[in-house]
C-alpha atoms as a PDB file:
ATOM      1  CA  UNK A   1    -213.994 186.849-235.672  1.00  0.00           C
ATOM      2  CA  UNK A   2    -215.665 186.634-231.812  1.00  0.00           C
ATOM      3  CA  UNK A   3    -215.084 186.788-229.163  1.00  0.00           C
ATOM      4  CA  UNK A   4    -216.022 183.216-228.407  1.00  0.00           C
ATOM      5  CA  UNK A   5    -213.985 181.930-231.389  1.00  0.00           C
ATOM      6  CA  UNK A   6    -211.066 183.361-230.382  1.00  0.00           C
ATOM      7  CA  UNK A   7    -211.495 181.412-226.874  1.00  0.00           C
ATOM      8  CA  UNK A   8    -212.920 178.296-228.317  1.00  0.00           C
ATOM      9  CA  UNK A   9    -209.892 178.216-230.901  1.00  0.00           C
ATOM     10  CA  UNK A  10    -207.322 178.520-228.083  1.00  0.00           C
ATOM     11  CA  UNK A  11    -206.126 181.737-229.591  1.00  0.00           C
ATOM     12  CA  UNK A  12    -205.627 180.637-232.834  1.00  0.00           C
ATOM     13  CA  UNK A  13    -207.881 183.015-235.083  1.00  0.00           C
ATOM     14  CA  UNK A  14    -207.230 180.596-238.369  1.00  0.00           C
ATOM     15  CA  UNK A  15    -208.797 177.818-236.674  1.00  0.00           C
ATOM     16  CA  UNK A  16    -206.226 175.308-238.801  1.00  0.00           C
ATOM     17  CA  UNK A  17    -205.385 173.798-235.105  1.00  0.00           C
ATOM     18  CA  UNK A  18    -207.444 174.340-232.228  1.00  0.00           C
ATOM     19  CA  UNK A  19    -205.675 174.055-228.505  1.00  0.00           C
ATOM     20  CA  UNK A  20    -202.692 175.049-230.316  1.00  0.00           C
ATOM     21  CA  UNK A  21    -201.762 178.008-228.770  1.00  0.00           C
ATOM     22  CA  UNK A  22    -202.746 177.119-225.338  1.00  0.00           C
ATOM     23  CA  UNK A  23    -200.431 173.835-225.964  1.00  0.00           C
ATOM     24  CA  UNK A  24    -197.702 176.481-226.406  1.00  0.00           C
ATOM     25  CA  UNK A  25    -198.487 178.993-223.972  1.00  0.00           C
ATOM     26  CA  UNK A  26    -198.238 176.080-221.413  1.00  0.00           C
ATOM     27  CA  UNK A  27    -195.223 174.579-222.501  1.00  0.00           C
ATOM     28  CA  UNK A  28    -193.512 178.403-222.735  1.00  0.00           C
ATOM     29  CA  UNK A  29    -194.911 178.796-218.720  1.00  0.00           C
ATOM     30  CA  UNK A  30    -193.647 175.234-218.360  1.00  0.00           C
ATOM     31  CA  UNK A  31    -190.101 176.325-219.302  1.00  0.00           C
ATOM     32  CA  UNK A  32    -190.087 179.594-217.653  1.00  0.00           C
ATOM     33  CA  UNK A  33    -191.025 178.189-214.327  1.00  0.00           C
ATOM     34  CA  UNK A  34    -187.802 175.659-214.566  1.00  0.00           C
ATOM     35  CA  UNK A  35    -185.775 178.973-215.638  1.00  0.00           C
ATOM     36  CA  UNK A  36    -186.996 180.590-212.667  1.00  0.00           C
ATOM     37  CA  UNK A  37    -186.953 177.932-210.255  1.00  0.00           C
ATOM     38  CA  UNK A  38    -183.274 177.145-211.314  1.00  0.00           C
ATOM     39  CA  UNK A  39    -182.526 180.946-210.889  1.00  0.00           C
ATOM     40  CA  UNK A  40    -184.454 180.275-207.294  1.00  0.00           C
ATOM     41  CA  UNK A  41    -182.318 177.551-205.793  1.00  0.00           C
ATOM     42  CA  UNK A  42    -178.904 179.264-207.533  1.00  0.00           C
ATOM     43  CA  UNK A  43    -179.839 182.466-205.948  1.00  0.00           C
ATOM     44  CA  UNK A  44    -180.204 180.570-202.657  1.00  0.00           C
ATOM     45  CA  UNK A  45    -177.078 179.271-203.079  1.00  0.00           C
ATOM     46  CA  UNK A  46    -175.613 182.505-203.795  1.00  0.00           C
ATOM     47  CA  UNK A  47    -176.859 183.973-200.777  1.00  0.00           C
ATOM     48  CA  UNK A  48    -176.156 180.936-198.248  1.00  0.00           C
ATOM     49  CA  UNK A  49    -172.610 181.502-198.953  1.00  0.00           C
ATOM     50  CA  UNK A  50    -172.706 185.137-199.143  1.00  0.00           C
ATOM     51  CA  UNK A  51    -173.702 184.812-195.361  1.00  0.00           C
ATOM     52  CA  UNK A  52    -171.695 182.175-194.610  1.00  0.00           C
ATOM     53  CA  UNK A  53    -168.744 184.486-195.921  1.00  0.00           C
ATOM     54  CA  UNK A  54    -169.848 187.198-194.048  1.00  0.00           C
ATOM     55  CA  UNK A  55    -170.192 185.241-190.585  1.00  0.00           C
ATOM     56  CA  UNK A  56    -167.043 183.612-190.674  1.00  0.00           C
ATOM     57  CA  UNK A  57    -165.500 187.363-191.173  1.00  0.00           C
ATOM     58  CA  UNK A  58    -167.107 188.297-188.045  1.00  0.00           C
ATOM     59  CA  UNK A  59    -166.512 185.461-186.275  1.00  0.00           C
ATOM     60  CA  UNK A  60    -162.435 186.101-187.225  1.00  0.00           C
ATOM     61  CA  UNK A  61    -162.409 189.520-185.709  1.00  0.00           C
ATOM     62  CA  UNK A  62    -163.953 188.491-182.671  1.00  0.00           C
ATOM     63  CA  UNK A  63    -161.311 185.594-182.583  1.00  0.00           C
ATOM     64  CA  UNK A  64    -158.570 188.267-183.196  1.00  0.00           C
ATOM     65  CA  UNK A  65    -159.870 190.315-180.457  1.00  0.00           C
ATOM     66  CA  UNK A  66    -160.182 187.317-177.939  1.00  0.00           C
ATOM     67  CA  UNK A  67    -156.278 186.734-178.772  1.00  0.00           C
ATOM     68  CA  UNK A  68    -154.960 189.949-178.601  1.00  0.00           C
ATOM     69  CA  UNK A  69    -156.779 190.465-175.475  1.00  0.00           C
ATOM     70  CA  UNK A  70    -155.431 187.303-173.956  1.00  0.00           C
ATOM     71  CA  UNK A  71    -151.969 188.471-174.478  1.00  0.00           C
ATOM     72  CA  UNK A  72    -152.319 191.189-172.898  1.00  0.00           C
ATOM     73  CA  UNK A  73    -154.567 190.692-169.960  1.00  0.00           C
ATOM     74  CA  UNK A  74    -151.647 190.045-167.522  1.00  0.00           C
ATOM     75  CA  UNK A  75    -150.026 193.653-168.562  1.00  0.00           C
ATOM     76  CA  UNK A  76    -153.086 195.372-168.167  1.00  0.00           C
ATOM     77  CA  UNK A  77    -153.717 193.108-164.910  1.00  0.00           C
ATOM     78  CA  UNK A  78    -149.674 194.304-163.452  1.00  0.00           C
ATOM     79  CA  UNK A  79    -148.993 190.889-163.283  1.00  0.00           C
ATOM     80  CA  UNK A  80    -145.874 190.158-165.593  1.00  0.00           C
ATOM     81  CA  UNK A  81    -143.016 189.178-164.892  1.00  0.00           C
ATOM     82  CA  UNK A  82    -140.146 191.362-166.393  1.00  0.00           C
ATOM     83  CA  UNK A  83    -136.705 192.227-165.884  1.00  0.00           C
ATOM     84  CA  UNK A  84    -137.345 195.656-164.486  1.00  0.00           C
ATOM     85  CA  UNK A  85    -139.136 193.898-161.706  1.00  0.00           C
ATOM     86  CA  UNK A  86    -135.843 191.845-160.380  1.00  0.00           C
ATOM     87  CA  UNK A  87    -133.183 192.935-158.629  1.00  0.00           C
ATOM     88  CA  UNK A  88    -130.214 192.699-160.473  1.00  0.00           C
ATOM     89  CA  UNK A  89    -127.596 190.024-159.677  1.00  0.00           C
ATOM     90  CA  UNK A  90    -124.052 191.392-158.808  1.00  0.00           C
ATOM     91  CA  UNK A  91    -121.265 189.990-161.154  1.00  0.00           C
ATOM     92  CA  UNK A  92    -119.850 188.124-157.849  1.00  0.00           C
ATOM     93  CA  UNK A  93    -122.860 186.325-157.696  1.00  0.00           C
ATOM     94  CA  UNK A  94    -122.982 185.011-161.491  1.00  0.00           C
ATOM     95  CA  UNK A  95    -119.981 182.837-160.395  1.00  0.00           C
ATOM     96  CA  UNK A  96    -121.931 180.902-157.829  1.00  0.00           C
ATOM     97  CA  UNK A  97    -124.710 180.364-159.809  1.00  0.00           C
ATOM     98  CA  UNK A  98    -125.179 177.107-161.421  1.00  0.00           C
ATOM     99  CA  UNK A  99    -125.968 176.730-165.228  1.00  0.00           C
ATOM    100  CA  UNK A 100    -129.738 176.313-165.046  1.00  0.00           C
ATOM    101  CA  UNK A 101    -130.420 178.808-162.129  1.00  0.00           C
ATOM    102  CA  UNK A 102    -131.227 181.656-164.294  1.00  0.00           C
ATOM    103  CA  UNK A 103    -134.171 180.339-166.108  1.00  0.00           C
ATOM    104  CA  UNK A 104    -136.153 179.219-163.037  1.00  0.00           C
ATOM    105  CA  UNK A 105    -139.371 181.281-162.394  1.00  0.00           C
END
């Protein structure tokens, strides 16, 4: 066998069917591309929600942070409004009062 025959042939060294091989080769490349252009757009997939797991993670601790942070702004600022702050009323006093008086800021 040539060289030549071998390319003439397609491969096939018997000769029974030429272009055979090549037929196959291409249809075997055929179905290997769709394998790995399926694995392509799953992996893409994959990842897309990989990072959109990962960003909405971050974005929750920041959130978390903002929150906590807005509770406690006015403590850190001195400007709340406790009980330690007011002077106390007398128990003389809590007679005169009227129902409602004691939850006005």
């Amino acid at each position: 066998m040539k060289k030549t025959d071998h390319v003439e042939n397609g491969g096939n060294s018997a000769g029974a069917i030429p272009g055979a091989v090549v037929v196959s080769e291409i249809k075997g490349q055929a179905a290997r591309s769709l394998i790995a252009r399926r694995t392509r757009w799953l992996e893409w997939i994959v990842e897309k929600g990989i990072f959109l797991v990962s960003l909405s993670a971050i974005l929750m601790v920041f959130l978390i942070f903002a929150f906590v942070g807005r509770e406690a702004l006015p403590v850190a600022l001195g400007k709340t409004n406790n009980a330690r702050a007011q002077k106390p009323i007398k128990p003389e006093e809590i007679a005169g009062l009227s129902p409602g008086a004691a939850f006005v800021l």
